[in-house]
Protein backbone atom coordinates (compact mmCIF):
# COMPACT_ATOMS: atom_id res chain seq x y z
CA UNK A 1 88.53 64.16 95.26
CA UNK A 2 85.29 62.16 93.41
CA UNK A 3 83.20 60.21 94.20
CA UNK A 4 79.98 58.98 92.89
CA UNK A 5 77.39 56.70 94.31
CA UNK A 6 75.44 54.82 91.40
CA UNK A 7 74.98 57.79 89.25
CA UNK A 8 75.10 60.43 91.06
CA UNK A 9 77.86 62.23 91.34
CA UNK A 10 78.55 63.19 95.59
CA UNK A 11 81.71 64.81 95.14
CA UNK A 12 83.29 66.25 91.39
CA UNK A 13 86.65 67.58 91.94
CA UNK A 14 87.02 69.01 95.13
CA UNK A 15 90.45 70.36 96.51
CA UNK A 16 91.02 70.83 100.04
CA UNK A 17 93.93 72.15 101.62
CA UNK A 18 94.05 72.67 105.36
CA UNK A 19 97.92 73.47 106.51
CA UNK A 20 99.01 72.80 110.51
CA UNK A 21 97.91 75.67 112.74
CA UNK A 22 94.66 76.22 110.87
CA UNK A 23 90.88 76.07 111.52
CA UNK A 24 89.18 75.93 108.12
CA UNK A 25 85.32 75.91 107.86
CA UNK A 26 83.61 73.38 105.87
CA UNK A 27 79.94 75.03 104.86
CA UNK A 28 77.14 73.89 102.20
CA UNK A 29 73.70 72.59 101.77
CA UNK A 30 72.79 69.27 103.38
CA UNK A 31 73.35 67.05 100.42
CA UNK A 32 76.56 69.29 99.41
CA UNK A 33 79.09 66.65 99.89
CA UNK A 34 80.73 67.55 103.27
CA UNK A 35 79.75 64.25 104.81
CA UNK A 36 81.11 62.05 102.05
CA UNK A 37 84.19 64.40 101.95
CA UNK A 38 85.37 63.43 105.50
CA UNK A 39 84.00 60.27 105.33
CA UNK A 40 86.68 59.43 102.57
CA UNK A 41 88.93 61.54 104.81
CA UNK A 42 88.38 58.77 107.49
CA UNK A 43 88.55 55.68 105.23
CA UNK A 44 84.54 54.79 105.17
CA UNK A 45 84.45 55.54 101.69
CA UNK A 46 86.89 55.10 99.14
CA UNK A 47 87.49 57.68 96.60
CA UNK A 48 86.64 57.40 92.90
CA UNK A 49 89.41 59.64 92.31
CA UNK A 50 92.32 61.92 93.98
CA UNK A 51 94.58 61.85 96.31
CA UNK A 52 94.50 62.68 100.37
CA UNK A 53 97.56 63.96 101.09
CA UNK A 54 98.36 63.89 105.27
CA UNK A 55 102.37 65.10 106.49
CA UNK A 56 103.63 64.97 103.07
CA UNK A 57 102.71 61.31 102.53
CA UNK A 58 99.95 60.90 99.67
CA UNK A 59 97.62 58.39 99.45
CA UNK A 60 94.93 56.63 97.04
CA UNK A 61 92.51 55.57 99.50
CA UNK A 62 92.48 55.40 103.45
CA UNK A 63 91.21 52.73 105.21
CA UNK A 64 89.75 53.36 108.81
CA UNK A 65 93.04 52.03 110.30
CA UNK A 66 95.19 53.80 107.52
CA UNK A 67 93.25 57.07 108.38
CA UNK A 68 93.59 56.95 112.06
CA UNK A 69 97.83 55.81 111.62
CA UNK A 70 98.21 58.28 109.09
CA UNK A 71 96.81 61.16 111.98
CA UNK A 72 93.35 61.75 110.36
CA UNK A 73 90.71 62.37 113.72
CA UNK A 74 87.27 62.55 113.06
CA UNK A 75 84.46 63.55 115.76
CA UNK A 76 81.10 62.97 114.40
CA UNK A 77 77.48 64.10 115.56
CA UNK A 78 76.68 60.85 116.64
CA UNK A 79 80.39 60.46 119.23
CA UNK A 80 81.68 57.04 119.18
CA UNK A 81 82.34 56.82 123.37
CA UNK A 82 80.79 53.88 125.21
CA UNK A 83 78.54 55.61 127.83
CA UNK A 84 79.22 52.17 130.01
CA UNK A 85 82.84 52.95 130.05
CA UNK A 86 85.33 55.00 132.46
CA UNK A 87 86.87 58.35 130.24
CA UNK A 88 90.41 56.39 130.67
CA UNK A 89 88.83 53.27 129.35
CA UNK A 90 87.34 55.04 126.44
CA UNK A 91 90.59 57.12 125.72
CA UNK A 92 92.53 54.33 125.10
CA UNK A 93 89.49 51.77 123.55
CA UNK A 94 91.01 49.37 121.12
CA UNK A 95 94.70 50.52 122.08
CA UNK A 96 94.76 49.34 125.30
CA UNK A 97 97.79 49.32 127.41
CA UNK A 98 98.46 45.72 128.53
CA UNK A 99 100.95 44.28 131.08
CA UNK A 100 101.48 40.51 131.90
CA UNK A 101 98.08 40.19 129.77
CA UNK A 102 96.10 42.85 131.98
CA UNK A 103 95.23 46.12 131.34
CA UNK A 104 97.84 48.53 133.13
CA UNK A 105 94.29 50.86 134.29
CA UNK A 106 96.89 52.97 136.49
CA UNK A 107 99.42 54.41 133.14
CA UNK A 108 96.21 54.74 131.59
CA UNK A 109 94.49 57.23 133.72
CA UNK A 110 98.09 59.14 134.21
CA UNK A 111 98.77 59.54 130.61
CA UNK A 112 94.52 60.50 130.15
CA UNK A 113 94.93 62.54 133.08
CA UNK A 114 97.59 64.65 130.63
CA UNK A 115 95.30 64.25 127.71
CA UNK A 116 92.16 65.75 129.25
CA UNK A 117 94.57 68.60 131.12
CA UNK A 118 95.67 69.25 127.41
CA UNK A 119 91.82 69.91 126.14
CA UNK A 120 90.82 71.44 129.79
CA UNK A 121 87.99 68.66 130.12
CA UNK A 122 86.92 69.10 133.35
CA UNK A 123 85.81 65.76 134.25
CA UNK A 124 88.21 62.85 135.95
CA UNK A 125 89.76 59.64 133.96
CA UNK A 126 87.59 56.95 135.98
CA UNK A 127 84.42 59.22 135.48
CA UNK A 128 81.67 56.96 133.95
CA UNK A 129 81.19 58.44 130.67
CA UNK A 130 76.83 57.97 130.51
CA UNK A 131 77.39 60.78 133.79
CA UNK A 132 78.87 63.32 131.77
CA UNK A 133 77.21 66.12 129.86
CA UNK A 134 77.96 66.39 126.19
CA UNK A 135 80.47 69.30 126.09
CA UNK A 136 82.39 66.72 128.32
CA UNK A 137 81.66 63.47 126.25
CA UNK A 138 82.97 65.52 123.20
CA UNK A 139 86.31 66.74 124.71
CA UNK A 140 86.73 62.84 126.12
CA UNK A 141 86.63 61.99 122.10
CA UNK A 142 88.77 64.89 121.00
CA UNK A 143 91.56 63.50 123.65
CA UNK A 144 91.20 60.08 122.39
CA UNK A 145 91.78 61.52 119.12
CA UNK A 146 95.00 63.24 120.60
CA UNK A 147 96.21 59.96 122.36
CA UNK A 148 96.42 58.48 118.31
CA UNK A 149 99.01 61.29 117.62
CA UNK A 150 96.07 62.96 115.35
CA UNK A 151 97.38 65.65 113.24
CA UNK A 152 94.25 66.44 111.53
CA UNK A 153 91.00 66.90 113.40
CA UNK A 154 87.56 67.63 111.33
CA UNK A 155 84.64 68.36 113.70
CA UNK A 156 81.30 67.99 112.20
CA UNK A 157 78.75 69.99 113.56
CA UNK A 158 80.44 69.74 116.82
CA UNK A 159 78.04 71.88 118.75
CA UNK A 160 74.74 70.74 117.35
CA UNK A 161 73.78 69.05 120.39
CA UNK A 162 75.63 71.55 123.44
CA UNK A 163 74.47 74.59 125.48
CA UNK A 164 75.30 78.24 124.92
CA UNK A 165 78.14 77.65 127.60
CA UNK A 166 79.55 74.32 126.13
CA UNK A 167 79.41 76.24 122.80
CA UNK A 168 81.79 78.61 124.50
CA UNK A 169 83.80 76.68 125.92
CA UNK A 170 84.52 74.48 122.86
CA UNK A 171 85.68 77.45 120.70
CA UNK A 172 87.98 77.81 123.23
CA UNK A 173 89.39 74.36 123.00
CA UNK A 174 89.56 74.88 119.20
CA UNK A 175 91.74 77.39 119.81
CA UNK A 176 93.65 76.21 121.95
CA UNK A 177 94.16 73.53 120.03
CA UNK A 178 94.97 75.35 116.69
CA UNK A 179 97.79 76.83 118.59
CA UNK A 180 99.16 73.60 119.01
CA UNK A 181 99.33 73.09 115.53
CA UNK A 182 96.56 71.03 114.48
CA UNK A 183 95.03 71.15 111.10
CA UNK A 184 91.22 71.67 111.95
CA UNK A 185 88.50 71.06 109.59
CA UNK A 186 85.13 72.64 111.46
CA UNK A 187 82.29 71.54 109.51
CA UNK A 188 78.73 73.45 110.56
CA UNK A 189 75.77 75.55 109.88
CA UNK A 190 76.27 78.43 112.14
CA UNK A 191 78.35 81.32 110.68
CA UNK A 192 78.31 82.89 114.27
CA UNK A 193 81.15 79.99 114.75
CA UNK A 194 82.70 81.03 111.31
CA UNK A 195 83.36 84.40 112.24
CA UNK A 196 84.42 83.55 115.70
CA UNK A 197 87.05 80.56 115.03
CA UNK A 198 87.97 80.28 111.07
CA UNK A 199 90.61 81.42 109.10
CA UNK A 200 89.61 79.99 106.03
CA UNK A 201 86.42 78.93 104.44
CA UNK A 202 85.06 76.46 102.08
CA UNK A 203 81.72 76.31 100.63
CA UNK A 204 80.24 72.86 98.68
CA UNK A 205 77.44 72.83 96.63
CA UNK A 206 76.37 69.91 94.62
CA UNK A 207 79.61 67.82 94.98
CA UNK A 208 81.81 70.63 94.21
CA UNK A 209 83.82 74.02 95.31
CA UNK A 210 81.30 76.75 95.03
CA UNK A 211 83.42 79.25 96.71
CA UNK A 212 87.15 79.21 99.42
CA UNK A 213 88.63 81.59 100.78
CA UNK A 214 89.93 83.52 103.92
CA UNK A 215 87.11 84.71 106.18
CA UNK A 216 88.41 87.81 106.69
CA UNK A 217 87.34 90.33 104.89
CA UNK A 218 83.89 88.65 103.76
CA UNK A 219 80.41 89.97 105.45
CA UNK A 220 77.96 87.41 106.91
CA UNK A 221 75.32 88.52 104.11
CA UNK A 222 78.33 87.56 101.42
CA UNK A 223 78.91 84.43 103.26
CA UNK A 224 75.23 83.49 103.08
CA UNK A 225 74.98 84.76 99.09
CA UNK A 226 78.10 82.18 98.23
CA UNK A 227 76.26 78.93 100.30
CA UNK A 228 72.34 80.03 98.30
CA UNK A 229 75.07 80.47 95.30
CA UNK A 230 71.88 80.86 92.50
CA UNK A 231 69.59 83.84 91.59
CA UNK A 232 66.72 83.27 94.41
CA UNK A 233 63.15 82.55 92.44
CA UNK A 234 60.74 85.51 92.24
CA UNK A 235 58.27 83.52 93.70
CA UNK A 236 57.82 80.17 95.98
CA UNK A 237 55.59 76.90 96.34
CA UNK A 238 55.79 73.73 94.73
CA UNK A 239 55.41 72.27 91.51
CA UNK A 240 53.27 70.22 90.44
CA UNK A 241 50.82 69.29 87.01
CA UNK A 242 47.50 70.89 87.16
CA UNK A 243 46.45 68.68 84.93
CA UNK A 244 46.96 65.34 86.89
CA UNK A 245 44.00 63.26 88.09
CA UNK A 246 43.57 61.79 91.29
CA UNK A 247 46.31 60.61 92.97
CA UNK A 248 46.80 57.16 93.34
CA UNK A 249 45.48 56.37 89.33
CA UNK A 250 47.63 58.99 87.48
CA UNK A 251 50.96 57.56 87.48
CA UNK A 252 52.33 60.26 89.59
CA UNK A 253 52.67 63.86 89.41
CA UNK A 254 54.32 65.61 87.25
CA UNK A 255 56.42 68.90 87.42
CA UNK A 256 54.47 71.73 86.00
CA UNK A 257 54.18 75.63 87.18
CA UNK A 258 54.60 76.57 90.10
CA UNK A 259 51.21 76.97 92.10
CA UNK A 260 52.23 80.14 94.76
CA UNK A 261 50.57 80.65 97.61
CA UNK A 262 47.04 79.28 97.93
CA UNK A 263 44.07 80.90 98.52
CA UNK A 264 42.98 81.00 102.13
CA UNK A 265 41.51 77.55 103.38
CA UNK A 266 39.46 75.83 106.27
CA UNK A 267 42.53 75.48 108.97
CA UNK A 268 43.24 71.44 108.79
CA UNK A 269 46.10 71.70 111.49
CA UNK A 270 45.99 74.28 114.73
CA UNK A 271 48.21 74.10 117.84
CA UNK A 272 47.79 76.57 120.53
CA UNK A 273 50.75 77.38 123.08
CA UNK A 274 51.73 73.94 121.97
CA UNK A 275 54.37 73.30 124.54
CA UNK A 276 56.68 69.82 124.81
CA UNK A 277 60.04 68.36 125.41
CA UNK A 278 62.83 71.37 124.49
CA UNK A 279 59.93 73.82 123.31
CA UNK A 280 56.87 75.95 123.03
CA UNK A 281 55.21 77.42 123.55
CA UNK A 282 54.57 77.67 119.67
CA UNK A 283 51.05 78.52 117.62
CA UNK A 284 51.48 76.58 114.27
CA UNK A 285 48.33 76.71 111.77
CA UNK A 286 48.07 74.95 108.46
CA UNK A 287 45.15 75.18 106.14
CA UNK A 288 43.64 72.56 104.26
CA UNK A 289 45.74 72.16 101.28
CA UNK A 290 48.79 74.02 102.20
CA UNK A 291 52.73 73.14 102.71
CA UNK A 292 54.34 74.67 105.53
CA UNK A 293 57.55 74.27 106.51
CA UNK A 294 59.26 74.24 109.77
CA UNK A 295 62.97 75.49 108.92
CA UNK A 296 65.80 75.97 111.69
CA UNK A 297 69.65 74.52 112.70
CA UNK A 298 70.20 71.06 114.08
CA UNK A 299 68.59 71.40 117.67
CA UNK A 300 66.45 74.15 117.24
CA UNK A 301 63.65 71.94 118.09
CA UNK A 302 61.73 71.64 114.65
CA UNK A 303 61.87 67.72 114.98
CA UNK A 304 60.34 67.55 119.04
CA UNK A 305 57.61 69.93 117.15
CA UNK A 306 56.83 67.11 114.41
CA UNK A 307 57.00 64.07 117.20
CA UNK A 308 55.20 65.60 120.03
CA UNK A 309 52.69 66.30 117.54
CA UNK A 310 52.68 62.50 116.53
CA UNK A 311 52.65 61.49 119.88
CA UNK A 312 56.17 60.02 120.07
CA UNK A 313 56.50 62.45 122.84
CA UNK A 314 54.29 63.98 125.56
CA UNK A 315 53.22 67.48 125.06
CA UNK A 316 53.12 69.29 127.85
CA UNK A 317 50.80 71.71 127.32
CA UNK A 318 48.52 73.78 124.89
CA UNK A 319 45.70 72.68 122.35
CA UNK A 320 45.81 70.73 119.05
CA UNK A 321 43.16 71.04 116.85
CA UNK A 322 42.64 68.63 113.73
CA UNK A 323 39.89 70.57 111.57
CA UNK A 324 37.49 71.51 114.45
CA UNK A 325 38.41 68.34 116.75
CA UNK A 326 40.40 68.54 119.72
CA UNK A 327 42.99 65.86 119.74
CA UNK A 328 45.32 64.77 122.05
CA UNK A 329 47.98 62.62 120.93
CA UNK A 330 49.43 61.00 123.83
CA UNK A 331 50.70 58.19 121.73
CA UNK A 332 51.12 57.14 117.43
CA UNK A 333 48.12 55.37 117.92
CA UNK A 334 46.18 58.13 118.75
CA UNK A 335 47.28 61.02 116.00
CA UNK A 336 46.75 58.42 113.56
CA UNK A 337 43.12 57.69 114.46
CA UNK A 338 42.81 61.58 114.22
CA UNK A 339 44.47 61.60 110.87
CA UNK A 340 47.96 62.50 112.33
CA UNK A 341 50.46 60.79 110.43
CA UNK A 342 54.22 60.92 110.44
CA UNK A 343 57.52 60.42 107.51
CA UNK A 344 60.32 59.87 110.22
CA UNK A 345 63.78 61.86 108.95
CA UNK A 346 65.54 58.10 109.99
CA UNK A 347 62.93 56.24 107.78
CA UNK A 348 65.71 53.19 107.89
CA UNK A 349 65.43 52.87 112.14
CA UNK A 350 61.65 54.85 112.32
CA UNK A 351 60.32 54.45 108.84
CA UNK A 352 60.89 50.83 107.91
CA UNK A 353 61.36 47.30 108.70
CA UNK A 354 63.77 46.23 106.08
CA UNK A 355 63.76 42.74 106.00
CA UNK A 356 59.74 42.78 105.05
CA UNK A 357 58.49 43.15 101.79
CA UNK A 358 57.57 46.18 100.01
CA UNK A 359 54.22 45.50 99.90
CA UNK A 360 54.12 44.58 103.46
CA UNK A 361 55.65 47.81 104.45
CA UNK A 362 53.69 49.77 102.17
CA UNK A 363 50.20 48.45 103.31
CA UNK A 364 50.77 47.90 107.31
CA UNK A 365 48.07 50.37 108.18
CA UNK A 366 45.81 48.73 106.55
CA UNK A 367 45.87 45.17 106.41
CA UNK A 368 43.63 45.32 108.68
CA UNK A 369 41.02 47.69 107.12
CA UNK A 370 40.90 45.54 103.85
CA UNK A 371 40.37 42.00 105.93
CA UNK A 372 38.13 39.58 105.59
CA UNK A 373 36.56 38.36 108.92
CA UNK A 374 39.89 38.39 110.05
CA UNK A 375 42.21 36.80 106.71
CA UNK A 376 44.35 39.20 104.85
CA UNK A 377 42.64 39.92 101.35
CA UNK A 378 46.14 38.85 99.50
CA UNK A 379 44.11 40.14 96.29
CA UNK A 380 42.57 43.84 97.46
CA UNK A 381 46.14 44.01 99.21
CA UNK A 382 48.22 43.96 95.18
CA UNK A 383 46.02 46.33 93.74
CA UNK A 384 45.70 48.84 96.19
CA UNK A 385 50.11 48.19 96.43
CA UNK A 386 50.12 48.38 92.36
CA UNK A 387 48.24 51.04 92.48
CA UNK A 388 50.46 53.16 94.64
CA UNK A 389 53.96 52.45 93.20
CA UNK A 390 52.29 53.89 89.79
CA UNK A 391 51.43 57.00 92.10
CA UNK A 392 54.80 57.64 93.50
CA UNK A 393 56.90 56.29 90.65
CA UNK A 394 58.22 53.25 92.60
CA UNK A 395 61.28 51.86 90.99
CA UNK A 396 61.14 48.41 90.96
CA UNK A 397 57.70 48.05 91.69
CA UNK A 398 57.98 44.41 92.90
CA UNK A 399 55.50 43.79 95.95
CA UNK A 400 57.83 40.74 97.47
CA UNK A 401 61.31 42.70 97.23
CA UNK A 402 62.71 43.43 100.35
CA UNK A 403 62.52 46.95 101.59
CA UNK A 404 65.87 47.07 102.40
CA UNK A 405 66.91 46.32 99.03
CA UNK A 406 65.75 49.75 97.38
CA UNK A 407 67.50 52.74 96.71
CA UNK A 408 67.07 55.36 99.85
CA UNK A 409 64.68 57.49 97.12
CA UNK A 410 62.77 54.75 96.81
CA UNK A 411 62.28 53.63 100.32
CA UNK A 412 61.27 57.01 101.20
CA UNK A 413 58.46 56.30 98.44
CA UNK A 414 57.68 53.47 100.32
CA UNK A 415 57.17 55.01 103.57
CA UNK A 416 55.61 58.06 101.54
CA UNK A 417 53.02 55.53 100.08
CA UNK A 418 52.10 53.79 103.89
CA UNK A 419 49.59 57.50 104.01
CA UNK A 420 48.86 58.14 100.47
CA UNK A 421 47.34 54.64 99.33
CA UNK A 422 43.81 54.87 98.06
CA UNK A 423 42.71 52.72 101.50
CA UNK A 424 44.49 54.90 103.55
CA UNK A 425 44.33 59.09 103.91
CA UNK A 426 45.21 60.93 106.05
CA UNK A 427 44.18 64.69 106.80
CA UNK A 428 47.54 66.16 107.92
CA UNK A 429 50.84 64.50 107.29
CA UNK A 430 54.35 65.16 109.34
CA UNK A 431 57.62 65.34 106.98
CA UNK A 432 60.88 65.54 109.09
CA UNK A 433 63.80 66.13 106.71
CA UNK A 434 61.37 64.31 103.46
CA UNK A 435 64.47 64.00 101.32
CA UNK A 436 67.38 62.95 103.75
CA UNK A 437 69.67 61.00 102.09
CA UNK A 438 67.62 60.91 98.39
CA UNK A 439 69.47 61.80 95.23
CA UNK A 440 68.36 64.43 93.17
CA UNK A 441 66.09 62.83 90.56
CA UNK A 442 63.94 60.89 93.10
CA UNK A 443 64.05 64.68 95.52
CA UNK A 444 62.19 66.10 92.86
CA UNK A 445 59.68 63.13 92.61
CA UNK A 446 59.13 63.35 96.26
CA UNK A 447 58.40 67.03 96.17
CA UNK A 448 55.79 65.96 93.32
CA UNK A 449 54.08 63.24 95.50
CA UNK A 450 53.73 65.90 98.30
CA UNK A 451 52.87 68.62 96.19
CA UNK A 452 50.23 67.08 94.75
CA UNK A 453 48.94 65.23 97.96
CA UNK A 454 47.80 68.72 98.80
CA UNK A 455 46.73 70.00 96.03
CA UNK A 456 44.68 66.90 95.09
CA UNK A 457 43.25 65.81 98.96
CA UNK A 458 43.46 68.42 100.47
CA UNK A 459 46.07 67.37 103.01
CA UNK A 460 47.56 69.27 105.02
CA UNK A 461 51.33 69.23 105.16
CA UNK A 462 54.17 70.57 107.57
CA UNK A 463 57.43 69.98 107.15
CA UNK A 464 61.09 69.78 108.93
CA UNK A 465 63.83 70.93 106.94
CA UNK A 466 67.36 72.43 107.34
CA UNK A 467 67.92 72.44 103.55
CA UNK A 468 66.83 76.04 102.89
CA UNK A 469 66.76 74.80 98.88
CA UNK A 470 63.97 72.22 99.95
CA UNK A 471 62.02 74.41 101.70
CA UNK A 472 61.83 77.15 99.01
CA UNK A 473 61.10 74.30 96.33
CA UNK A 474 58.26 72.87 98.68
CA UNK A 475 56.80 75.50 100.80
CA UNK A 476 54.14 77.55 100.66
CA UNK A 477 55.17 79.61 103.60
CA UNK A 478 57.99 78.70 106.33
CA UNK A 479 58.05 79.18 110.15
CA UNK A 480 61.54 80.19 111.63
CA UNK A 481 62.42 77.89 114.47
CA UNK A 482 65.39 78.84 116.72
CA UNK A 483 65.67 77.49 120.61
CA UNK A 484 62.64 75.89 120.47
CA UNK A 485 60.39 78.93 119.75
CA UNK A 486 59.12 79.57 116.18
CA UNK A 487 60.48 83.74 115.42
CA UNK A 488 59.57 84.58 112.56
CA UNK A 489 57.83 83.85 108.94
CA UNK A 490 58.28 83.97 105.46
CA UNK A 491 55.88 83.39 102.45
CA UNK A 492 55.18 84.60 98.75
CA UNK A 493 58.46 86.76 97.12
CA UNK A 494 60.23 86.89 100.66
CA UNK A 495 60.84 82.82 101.08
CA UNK A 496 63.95 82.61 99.40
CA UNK A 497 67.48 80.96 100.25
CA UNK A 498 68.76 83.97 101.38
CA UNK A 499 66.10 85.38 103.62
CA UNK A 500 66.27 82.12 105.51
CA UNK A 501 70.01 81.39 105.97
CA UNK A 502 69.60 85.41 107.20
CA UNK A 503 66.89 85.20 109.78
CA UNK A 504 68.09 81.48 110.88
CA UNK A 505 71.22 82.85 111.75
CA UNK A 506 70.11 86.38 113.14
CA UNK A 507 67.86 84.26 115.12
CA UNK A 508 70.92 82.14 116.82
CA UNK A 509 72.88 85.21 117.52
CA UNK A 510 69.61 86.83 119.31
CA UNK A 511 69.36 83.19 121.04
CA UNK A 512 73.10 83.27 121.99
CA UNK A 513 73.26 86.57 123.49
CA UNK A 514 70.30 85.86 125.75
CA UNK A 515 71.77 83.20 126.94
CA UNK A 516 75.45 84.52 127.57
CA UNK A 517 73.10 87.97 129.30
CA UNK A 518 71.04 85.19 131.42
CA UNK A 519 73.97 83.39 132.74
């Protein structure tokens, strides 16, 4: 399978080959390819190049109804039920049984009744779906995948968002379910759930097959070697030109040597027993000039951290310092005026309002600061815009083009650029997940922009990322978040791809078995 998007290359020859009965783990980097993978699998994208090959019928290309006839199931993170709906009603969603031109409700529920028996859901066919927890809502989606005669079912990162006991009980439905003879592709972070359900593995990196094989046999510290899959650097931090100017007049940075860790600094950031929604306490320092990241599994809590911080949620308890000021940042509004600002990991729903202009999205924090008793300054507003697409290497840089109508690197420069502009600083700035969805050339650019934002300012920047790559190309030290808590740190020679797929995953198993010894 290939595929390319522009030109880069998101998948470059990679063979699959999942036979009935088995449970094979999909593993790699974010940015490895497993999401376009299975979304060619499941007929949103169409293939470059290959073939997908389901019961001995091959195919060019799938489209979502060819996908779903052929016996191809896919459960995403983000499930597909219709919290308004009855179980029944979603089972059987756009294959409705109809009598006389009405839905025959009763057949329904009887045959979803067999369905959900067949998965051991717990819950009832003419349960409301929005009342059910999520191990429940997922099981209602792996029937409904079972009602289409699925013989394929790929899970991605099925558990990201359930307990310790839906976790359990889950596996168990995997299980169950491989003895039935499905062909189950598993797709996740947490090699707990490798060693506990697969019987094969494959590992992506960069597009293509770093590494398959069976999983027995294979240590968790070999697992994690094959997903780092490079020599880890003798040293961390980012890169950037020590030569550069001022940001904002330079052009952009430039990749250079790589800086370390910096000398100690004036703390710019401090939270004390910094409690909110799903965690905390937590005691996070950053010093003025310094890039810390926040690194942990989807759910671990690293992104409440970032937005409670912001003010998109309500903290709950403990102190937050900016330099020696006591903020409290019930709302945006307020971390902003204390120099709080915030790079959204959805910058398309958070970040941006895509049928505006660039400029317009660029400069909306300060329109109002460059005013003139009360008119937009059309002229200050250009140069200070021109003047930031030269510093983060905005490509096109046309002020009246439509946000949505740039490449996703380049709309995070956008959003990058709101905090950065020459009429706007800010004294600590929030990244969740900076390079979601960016290809590699403008990932490097970003890390640049940041890099020297620090360096240059002064700013002080934390971080969200589950890309352990990122974080050892960015980060001057990293936090270890697991179950809301931050466990441990790394900095200097230790931060390396290795060490923090190790102490991620040591921390979920401590996590797990406190939770199993609790209930």
């Amino acid at each position: 399978m290939s595929k390319s998007f522009g030109g880069v290359r998101a998948l470059d020859g990679v063979d699959l080959t999942v036979p009935a009965g088995q449970v094979h783990a999909l593993l790699g980097h974010n940015g490895a390819g497993k999401s376009t993978l299975i979304k060619c699998l499941g007929g949103a994208f169409p293939p470059d190049a290959g073939t997908i090959e389901v019961g001995g019928i091959s195919h060019a290309r799938l489209s979502p109804r060819e996908s779903i006839a052929a016996g191809v199931a896919i459960i995403f993170q983000s499930l597909s039920v219709v919290d308004s709906l009855t179980v029944a009603e979603n089972i059987f969603l756009g294959q409705e049984w109809t009598r006389y031109g009405t839905v025959h409700r009763r057949a329904q529920e009887e045959v979803a009744a067999g369905l959900l028996e067949r998965v051991a859901a717990s819950c009832s066919p003419r349960d409301r779906v929005a009342e059910l927890p999520m191990g429940q809502r997922q099981l209602v989606e792996i029937a409904k995948a079972l009602s289409r005669s699925a013989s394929v079912l790929v899970l991605d990162e099925p558990t990201a968002a359930l307990s310790g006991a839906e976790t359990g009980a889950l596996a168990e439905r995997v299980e169950d379910l491989r003895t039935q003879g499905l062909a189950i592709v598993y797709v996740t972070h947490l090699l707990a759930e490798v060693e506990r359900l697969a019987d094969a593995v494959t590992v992506l990196r960069d597009g293509r097959v770093a590494h398959h094989s069976t999983v027995s046999g294979y240590t968790r510290s070999e697992l994690v070697d094959v997903i780092a899959g490079r020599p880890e650097p003798v040293a961390s931090g980012p890169a950037v030109d020590k030569t550069a100017d001022n940001l904002g007049t330079t052009g952009g940075a430039v990749a250079g040597t790589a800086t370390g860790t910096p000398a100690p600094r004036a703390p710019r950031l401090t939270a004390d027993g910094f409690r909110g929604p799903g965690f905390g306490p937590v005691e996070i320092g950053v010093g003025e000039g310094e890039i810390v990241g926040l690194y942990g599994l989807i759910g671990s809590g690293r992104t409440r951290i970032l937005e409670t911080l912001f003010g998109g949620r309500r903290a709950s308890g403990g102190t937050v310092r900016v330099g020696e000021q006591v903020v409290t940042p019930a709302r945006p509004a307020d971390a902003l005026a204390a120099g709080i600002a915030l790079v959204p990991a959805d910058r398309r729903r958070q970040g941006l309002f895509p049928v505006l202009s660039a400029q317009d999205n660029a400069l909306l924090p300060t329109i109002r600061p460059l005013a003139r008793c009360g008119l937009r300054a059309l002229g200050a507003e250009r140069r200070v815009f021109d003047a930031m697409s030269q510093a983060v290497g905005l490509r096109p840089a046309r002020p009246r083009l439509p946000a949505a109508a740039f490449s996703g690197g380049n709309q995070q420069k956008l959003v990058l650029g709101r905090w950065i502009n020459e009429a706007r600083s800010v004294d600590v700035l929030l990244l969740d997940e900076p390079t979601q969805g960016v290809d590699v050339g403008a990932r490097q650019e970003i890390y640049q922009i940041v890099s020297a934002l620090a360096e240059q300012r002064g700013t002080a920047v934390l971080f969200a990322s589950s890309d352990p790559e990122e974080v050892v190309a960015l980060a001057h030290r990293c936090l270890i978040v697991s179950a809301g808590r931050i466990v441990g740190e790394l900095k200097g020679g230790e931060l390396t791809e290795t060490a923090l797929l190790s102490a991620v995953h040591d921390a979920d198993d401590t996590a797990s078995t406190t939770s199993e010894g609790a209930a």
